[in-house]
Protein backbone atom coordinates (compact mmCIF):
# COMPACT_ATOMS: atom_id res chain seq x y z
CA UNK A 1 0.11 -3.81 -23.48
CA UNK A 2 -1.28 -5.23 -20.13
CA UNK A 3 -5.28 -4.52 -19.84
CA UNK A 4 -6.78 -3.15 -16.76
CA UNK A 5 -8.93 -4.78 -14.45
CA UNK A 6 -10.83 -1.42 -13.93
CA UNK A 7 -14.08 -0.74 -15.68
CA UNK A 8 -14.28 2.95 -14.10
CA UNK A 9 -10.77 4.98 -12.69
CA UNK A 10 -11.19 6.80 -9.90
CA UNK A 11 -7.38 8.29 -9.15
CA UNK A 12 -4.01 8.32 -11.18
CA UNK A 13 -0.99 9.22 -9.94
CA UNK A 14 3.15 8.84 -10.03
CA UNK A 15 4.31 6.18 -7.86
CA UNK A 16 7.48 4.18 -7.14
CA UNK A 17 6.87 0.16 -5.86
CA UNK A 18 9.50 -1.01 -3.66
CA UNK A 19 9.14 -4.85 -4.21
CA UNK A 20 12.58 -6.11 -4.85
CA UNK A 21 14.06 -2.59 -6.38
CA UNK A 22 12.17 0.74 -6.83
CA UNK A 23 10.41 0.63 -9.64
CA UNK A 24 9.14 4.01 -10.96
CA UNK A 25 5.54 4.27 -12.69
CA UNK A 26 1.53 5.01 -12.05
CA UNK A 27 -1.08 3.77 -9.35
CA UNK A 28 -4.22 2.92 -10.72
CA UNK A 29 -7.28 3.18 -7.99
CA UNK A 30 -10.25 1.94 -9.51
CA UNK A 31 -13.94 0.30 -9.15
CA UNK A 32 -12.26 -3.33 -9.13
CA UNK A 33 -8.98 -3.00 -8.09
CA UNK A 34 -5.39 -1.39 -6.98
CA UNK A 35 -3.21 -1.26 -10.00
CA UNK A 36 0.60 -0.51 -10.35
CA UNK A 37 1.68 -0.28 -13.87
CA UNK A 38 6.03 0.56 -14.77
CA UNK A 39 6.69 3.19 -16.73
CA UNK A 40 9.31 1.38 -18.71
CA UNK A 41 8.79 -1.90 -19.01
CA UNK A 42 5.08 -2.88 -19.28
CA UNK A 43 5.52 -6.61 -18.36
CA UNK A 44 6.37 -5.37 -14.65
CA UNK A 45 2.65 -4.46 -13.19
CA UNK A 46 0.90 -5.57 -10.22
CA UNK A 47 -2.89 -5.62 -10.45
CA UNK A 48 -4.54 -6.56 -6.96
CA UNK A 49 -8.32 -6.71 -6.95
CA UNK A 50 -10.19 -5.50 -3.87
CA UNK A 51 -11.19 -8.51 -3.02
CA UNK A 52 -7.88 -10.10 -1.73
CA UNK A 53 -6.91 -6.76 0.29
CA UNK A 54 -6.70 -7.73 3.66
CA UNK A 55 -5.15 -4.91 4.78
CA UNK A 56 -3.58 -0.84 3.92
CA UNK A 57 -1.14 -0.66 6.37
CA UNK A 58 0.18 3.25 6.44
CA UNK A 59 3.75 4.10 7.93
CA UNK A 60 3.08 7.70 9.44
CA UNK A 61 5.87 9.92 10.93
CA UNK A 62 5.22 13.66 12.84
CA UNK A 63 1.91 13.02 13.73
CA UNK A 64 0.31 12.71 10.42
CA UNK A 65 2.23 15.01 8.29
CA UNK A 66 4.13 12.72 6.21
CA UNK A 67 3.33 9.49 5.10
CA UNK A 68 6.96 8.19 3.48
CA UNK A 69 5.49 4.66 2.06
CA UNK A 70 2.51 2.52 2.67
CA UNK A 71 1.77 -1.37 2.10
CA UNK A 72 -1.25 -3.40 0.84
CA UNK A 73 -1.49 -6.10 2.31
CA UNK A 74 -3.47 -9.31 0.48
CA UNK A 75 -4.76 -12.67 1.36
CA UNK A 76 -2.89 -14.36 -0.13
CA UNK A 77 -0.01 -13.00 -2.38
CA UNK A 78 2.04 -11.00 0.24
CA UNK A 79 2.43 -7.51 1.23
CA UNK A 80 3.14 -4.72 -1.44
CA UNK A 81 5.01 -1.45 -0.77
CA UNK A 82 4.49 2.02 -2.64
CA UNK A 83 5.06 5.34 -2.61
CA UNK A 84 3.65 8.13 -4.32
CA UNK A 85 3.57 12.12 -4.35
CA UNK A 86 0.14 12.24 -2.51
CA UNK A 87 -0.55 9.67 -0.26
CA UNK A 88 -3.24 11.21 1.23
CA UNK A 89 -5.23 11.35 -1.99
CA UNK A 90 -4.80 7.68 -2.29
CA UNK A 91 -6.31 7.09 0.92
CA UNK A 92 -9.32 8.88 0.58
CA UNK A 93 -9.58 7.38 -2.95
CA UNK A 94 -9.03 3.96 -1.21
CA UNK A 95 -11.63 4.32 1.54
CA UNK A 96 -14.39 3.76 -0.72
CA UNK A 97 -12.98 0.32 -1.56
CA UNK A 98 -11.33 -0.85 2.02
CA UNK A 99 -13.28 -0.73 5.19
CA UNK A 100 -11.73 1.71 7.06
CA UNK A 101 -11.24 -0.60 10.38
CA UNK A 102 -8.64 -2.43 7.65
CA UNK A 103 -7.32 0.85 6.97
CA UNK A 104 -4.48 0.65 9.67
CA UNK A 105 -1.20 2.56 11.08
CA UNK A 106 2.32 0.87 10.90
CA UNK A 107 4.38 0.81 14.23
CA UNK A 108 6.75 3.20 15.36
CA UNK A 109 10.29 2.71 15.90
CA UNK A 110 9.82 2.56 19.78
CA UNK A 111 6.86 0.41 19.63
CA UNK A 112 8.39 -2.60 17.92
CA UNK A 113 11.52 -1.92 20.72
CA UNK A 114 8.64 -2.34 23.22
CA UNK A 115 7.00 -5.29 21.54
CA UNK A 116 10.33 -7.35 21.24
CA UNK A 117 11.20 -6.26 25.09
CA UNK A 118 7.92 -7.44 26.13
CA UNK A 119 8.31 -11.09 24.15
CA UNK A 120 12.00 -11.87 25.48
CA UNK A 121 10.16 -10.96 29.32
CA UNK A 122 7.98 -13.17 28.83
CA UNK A 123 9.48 -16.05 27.17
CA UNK A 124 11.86 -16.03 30.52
């Protein structure tokens, strides 16, 4: 059995991690840390301690209403994607954790288009 890094839990919840393939289980949001632990095999688990989150980086679609997946971000491990039933929840349960300027919204579709357009222009 793998042993939290959290002394006090503020939110569980069902989750899915999308690492290398979707991996269904529970987000932990506690006082020290983001926690992902598989429901069936308990060696897979991510533990990431406030700390080394750099960033929360939110991939929004209609304006707000749905929030398919979102990514942690960390110092120096990597980025981490999840999903879970309310995302919203895990955001507010986050803010008290991440500074909300680190708190931050993924681009859109025609955004990166316009980013990659704008590079090749000026590389020329």
């Amino acid at each position: 059995m793998v042993q939290s890094i959290n002394t006090k839990v503020d939110l569980v919840i069902d989750a899915t991690s999308h690492i290398n393939v979707s991996d269904y289980g529970q987000i932990m949001i506690g006082d020290k840390g983001f926690e992902f632990f598989n429901k069936r095999d308990t060696r897979k688990f991510i533990q990431i301690p406030w700390e080394e989150v750099d960033y929360v980086i939110a991939s929004v679609l209609f304006k707000g209403k749905w929030i398919p997946r979102y990514a942690i971000q960390t110092k120096q491990n990597g980025t981490f994607t999840f999903s879970s039933k309310d995302p919203k929840k895990v955001f507010r349960a986050m803010r008290e954790y991440v500074e909300p300027d680190h708190m931050v919204q993924s681009l859109g579709f025609f955004d990166v288009i316009k980013r990659s357009v704008k590079s090749k222009l000026k590389k020329e």
